[in-house]
C-alpha atoms as a PDB file:
ATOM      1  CA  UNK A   1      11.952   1.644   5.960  1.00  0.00           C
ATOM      2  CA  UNK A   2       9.975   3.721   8.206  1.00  0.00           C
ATOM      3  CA  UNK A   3       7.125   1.475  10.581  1.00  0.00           C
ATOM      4  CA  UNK A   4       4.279   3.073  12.505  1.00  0.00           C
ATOM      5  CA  UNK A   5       2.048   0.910  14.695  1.00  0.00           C
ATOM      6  CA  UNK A   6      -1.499   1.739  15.400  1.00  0.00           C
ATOM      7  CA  UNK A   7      -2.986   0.191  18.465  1.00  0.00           C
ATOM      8  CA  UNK A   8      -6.689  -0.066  18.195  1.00  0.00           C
ATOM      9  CA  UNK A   9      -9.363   0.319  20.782  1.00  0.00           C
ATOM     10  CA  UNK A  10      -7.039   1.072  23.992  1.00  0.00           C
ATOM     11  CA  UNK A  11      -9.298   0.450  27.087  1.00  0.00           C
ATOM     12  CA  UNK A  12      -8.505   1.543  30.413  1.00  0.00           C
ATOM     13  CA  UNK A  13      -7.698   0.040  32.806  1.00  0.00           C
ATOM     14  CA  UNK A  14      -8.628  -3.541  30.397  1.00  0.00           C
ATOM     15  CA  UNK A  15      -5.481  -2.891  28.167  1.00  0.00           C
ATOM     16  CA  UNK A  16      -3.166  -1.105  30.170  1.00  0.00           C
ATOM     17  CA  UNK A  17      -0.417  -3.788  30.408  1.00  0.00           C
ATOM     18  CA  UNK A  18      -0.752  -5.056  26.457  1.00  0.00           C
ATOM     19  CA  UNK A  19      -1.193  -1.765  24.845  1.00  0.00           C
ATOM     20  CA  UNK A  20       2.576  -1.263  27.029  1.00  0.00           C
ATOM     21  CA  UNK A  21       3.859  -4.077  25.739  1.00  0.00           C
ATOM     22  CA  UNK A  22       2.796  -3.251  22.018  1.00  0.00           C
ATOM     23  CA  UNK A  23       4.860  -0.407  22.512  1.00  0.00           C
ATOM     24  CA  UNK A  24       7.778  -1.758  23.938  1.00  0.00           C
ATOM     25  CA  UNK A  25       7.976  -4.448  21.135  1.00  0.00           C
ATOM     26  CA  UNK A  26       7.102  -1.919  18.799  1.00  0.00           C
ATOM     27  CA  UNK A  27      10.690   0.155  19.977  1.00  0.00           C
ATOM     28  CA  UNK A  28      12.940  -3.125  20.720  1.00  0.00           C
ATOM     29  CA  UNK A  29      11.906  -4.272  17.109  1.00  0.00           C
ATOM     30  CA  UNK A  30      12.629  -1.352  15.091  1.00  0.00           C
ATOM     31  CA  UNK A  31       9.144   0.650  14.712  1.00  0.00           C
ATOM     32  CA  UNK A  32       9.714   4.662  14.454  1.00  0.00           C
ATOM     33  CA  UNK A  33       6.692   5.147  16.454  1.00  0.00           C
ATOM     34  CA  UNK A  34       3.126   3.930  17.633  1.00  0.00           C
ATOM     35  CA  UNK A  35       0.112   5.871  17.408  1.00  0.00           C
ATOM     36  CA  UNK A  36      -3.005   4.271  19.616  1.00  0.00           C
ATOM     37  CA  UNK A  37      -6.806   4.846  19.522  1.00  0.00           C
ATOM     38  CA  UNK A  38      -9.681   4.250  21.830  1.00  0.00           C
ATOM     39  CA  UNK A  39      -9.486   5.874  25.317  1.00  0.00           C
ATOM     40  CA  UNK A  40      -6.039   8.623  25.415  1.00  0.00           C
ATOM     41  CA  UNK A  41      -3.836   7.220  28.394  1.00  0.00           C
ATOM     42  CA  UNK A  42      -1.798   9.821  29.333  1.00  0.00           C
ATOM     43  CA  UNK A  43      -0.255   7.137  31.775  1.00  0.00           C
ATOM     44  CA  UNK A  44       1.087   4.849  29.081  1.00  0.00           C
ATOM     45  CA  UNK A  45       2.441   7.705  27.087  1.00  0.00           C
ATOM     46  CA  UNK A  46       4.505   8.754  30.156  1.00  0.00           C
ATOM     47  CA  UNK A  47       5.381   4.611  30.809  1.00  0.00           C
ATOM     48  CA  UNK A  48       7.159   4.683  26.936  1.00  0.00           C
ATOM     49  CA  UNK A  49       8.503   7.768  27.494  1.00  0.00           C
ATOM     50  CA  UNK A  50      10.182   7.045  30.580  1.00  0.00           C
ATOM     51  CA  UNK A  51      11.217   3.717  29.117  1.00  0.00           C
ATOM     52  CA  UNK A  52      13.093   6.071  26.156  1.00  0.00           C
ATOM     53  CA  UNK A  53      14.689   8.054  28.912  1.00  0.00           C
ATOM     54  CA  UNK A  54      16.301   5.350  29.879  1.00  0.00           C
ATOM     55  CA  UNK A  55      16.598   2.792  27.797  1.00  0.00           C
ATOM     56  CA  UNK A  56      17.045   4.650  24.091  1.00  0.00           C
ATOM     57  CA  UNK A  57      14.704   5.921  21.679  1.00  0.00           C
ATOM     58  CA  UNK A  58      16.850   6.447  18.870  1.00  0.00           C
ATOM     59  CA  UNK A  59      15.404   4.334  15.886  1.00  0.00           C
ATOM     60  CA  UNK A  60      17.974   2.723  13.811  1.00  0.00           C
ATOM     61  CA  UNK A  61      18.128   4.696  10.291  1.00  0.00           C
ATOM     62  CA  UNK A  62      15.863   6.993  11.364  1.00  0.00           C
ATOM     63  CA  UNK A  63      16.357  10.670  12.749  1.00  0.00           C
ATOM     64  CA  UNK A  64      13.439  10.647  14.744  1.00  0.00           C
ATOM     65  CA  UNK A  65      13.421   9.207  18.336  1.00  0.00           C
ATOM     66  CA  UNK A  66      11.120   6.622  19.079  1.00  0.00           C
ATOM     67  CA  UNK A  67       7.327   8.216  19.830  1.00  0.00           C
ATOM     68  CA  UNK A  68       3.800   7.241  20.890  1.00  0.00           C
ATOM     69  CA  UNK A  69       0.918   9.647  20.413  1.00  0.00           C
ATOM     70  CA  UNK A  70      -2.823   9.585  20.225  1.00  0.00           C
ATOM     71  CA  UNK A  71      -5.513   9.325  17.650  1.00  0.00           C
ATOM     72  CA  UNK A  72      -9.158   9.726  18.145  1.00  0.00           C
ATOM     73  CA  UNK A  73      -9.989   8.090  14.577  1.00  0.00           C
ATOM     74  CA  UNK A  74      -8.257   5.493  13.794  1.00  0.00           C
ATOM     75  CA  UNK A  75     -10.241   4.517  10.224  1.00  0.00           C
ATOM     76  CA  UNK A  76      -9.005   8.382   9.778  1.00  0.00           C
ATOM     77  CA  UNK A  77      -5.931   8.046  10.304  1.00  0.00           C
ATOM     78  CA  UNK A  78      -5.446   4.652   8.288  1.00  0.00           C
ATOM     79  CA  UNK A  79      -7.078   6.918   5.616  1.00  0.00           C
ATOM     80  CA  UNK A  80      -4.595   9.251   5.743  1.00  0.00           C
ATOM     81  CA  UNK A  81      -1.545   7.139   5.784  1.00  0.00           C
ATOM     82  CA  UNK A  82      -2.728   4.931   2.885  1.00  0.00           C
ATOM     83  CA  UNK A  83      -3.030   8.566   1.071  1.00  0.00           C
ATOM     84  CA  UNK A  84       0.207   8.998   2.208  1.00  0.00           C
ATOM     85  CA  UNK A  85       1.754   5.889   0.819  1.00  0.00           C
ATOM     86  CA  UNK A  86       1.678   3.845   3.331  1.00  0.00           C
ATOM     87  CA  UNK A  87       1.215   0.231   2.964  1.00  0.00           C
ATOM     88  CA  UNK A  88      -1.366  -0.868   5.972  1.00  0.00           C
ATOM     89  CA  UNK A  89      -0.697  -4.189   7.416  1.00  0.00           C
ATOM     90  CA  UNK A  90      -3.344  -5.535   9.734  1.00  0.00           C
ATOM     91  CA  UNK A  91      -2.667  -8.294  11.818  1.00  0.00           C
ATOM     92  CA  UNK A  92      -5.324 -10.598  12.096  1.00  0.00           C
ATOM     93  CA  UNK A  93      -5.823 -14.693  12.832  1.00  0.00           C
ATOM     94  CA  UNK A  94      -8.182 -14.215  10.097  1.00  0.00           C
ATOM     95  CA  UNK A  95      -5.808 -12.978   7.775  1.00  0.00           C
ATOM     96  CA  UNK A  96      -3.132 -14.801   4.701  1.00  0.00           C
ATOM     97  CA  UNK A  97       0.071 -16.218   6.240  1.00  0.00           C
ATOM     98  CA  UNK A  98       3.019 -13.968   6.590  1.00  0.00           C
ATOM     99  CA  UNK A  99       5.303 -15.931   4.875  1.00  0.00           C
ATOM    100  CA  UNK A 100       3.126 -15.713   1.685  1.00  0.00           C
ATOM    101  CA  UNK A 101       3.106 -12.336   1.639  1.00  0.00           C
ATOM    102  CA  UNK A 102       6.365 -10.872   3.385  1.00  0.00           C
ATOM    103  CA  UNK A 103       8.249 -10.249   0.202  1.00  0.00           C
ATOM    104  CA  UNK A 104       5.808  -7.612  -0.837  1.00  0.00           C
ATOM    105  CA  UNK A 105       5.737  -5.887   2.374  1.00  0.00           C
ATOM    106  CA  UNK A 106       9.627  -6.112   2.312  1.00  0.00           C
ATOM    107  CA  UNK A 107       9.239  -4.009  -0.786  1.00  0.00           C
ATOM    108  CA  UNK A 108       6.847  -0.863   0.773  1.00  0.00           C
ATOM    109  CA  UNK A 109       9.247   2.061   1.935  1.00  0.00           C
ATOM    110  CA  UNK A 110       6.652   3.345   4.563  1.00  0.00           C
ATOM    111  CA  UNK A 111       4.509   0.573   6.315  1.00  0.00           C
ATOM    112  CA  UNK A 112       1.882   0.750   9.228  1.00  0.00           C
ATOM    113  CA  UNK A 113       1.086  -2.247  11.112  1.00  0.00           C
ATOM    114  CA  UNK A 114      -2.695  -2.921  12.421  1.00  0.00           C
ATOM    115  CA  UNK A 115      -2.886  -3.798  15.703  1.00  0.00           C
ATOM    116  CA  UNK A 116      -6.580  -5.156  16.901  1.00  0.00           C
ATOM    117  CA  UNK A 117      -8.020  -4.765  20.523  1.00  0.00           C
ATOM    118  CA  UNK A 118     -12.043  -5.384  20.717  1.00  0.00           C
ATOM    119  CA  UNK A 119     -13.894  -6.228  17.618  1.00  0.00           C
ATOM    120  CA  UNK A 120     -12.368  -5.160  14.355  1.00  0.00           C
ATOM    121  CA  UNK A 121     -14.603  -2.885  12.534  1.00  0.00           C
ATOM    122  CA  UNK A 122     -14.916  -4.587   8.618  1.00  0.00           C
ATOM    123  CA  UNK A 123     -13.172  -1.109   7.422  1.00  0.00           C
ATOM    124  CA  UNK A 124      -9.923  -2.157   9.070  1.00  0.00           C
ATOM    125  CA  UNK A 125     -10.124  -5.342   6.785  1.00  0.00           C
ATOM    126  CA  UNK A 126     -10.758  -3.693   3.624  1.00  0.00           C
ATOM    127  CA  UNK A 127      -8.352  -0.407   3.668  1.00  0.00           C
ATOM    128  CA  UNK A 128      -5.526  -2.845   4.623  1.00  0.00           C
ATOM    129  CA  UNK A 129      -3.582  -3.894   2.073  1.00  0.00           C
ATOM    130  CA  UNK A 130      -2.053  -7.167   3.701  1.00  0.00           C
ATOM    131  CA  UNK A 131      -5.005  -8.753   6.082  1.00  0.00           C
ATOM    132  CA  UNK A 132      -1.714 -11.116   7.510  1.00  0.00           C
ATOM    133  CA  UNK A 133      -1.775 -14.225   9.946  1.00  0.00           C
ATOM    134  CA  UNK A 134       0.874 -15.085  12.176  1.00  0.00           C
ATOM    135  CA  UNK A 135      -0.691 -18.936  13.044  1.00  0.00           C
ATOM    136  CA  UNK A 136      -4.767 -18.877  12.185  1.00  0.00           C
ATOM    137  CA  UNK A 137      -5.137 -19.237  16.178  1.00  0.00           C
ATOM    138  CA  UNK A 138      -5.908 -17.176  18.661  1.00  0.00           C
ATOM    139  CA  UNK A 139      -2.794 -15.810  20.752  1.00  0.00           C
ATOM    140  CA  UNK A 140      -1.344 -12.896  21.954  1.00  0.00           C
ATOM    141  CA  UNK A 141      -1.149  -9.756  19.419  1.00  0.00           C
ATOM    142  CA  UNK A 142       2.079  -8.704  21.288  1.00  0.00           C
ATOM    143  CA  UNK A 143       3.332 -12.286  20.042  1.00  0.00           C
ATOM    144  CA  UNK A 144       1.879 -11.048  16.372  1.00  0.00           C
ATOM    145  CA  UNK A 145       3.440  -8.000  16.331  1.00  0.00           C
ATOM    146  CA  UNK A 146       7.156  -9.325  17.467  1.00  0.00           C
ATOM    147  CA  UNK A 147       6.981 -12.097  14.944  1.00  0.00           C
ATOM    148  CA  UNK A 148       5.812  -9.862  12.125  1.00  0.00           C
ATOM    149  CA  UNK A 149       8.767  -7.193  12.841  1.00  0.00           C
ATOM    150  CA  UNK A 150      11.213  -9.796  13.061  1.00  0.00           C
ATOM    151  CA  UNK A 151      10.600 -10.901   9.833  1.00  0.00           C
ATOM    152  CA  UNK A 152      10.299  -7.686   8.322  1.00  0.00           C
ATOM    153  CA  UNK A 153      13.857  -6.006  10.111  1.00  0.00           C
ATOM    154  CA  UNK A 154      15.515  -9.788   9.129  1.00  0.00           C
ATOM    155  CA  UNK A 155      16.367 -10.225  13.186  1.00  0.00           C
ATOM    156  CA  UNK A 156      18.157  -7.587  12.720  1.00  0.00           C
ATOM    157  CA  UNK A 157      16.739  -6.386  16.557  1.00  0.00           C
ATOM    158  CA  UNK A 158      18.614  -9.830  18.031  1.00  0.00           C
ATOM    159  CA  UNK A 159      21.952  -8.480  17.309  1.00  0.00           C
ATOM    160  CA  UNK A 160      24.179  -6.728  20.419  1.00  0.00           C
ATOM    161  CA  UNK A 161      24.889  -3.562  17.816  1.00  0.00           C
ATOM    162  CA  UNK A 162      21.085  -3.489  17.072  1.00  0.00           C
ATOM    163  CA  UNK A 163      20.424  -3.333  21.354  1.00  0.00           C
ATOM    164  CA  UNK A 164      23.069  -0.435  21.894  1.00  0.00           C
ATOM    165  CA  UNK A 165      22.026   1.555  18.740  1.00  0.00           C
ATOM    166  CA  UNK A 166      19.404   3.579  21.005  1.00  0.00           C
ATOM    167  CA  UNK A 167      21.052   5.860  22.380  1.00  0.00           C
ATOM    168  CA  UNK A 168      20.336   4.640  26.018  1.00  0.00           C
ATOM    169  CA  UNK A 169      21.447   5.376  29.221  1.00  0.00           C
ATOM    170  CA  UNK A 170      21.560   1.908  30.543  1.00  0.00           C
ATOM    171  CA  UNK A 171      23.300  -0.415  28.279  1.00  0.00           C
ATOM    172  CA  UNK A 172      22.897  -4.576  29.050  1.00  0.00           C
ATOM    173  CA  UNK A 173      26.472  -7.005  29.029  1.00  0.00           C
ATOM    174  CA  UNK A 174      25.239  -9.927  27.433  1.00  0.00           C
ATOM    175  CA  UNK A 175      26.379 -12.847  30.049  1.00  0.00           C
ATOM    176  CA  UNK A 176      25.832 -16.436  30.208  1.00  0.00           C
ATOM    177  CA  UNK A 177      25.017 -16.232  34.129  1.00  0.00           C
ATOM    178  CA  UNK A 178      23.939 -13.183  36.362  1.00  0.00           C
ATOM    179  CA  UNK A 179      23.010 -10.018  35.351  1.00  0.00           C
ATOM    180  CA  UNK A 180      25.659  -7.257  33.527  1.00  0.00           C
ATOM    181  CA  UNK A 181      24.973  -3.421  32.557  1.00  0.00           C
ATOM    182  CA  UNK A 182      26.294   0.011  32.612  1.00  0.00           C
ATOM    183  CA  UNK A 183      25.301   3.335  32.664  1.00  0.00           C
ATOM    184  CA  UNK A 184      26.354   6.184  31.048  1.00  0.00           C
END
C-alpha cells in the first residue's frame, strides 16, 4: 500500500516542532512520503532529511526512500491524487470513528492521509473520502496520525524487523535498562 501525508497550513515558526513530528511519525509508521502546504520550510525539509541520513529512509515494500516536499495548493493537489486513485483520508475530531471505517481504507491500494493545521477549509471535508475521528476530542494530530497508521500497517511499525528495515546508519538494541545501539 503506498501512504502520502499532506500537512496542511505549515506556519513558521507556529508549527515548526508538530509539522516535524508529523513527519517523523509519518516515516516510523510506514508512510512513503509527506507532502506539506502553507509557508515552504526549507528548515524542516533539511530536519527529515537529516533524520533519513541517519536513521533510514527506506520504506518497507516500497522502492522509494522516505521523502518530504512542498505544495503550494493543497485543494490542488488533493485534486490530483483523488484523480489519481487515491483514497483521501482526512483526519478530523469532527469526522466517523476509525474503527467504523478502517476496513475500507484497508482495501484502497494508494491512500493519502489529511492532516489539519488552522481552520479546515469545507473543500478538505468534501473531496475526502473518509472524514475519520480518532476520539471526537480535541488532541494532538501527531497522536491522530500515529493511531490511524497503526491501525492501517496492523502494528506492523512495533516490531524490531519493522525498526531495522530502513536502511539506517544507527540501529537501536532493544534493552530492558540503559541505552543500546550500533552504527554501521
Amino acid at each position: 500500500m503506498e501512504i502520502f501525508v499532506l500537512r496542511l497550513s505549515h506556519r513558521l515558526p507556529r508549527d515548526e516542532r508538530i509539522s516535524t513530528h508529523v513527519c517523523l511519525v509519518a516515516r516510523a509508521f510506514g508512510a512513503n512520503s509527506v507532502v506539506y502546504s502553507g509557508q515552504h520550510d526549507s528548515g524542516l525539509e533539511e530536519s527529515v532529511k537529516k533524520i533519513c541520513a541517519s536513521w533510514g529512509g527506506q520504506v518497507e515494500g516500497s522502492a522509494m526512500p522516505f521523502d518530504i516536499s512542498y505544495e503550494k495548493n493543497a485543494l490542488k493537489f488533493m485534486r490530483e491524487c483523488k484523480a489519481s486513485g487515491y483514497s483521501i483520508i482526512h483526519l478530523t475530531m469532527y469526522g466517523l470513528p476509525l474503527p467504523e471505517k478502517l476496513n475500507e481504507i484497508k482495501n484502497s491500494k494508494k491512500l493519502l492521509i489529511v492532516v489539519g493545521s488552522e481552520q479546515v477549509p469545507g473543500e478538505v471535508y468534501e473531496l475526502a473520502d473518509f472524514n475519520i475521528s480518532v476520539t471526537n476530542q480535541p488532541h494532538s494530530e501527531v497522536a491522530a496520525l500515529a493511531i490511524t497508521l497503526d491501525r492501517i500497517v496492523n502494528g506492523r511499525e512495533l516490531t524490531k524487523e519493522h525498526s531495522w528495515s530502513f536502511g539506517s546508519r544507527i540501529k537501536i538494541e532493544p534493552c530492558a535498562k540503559g541505552k543500546k545501539f550500533r552504527k554501521s
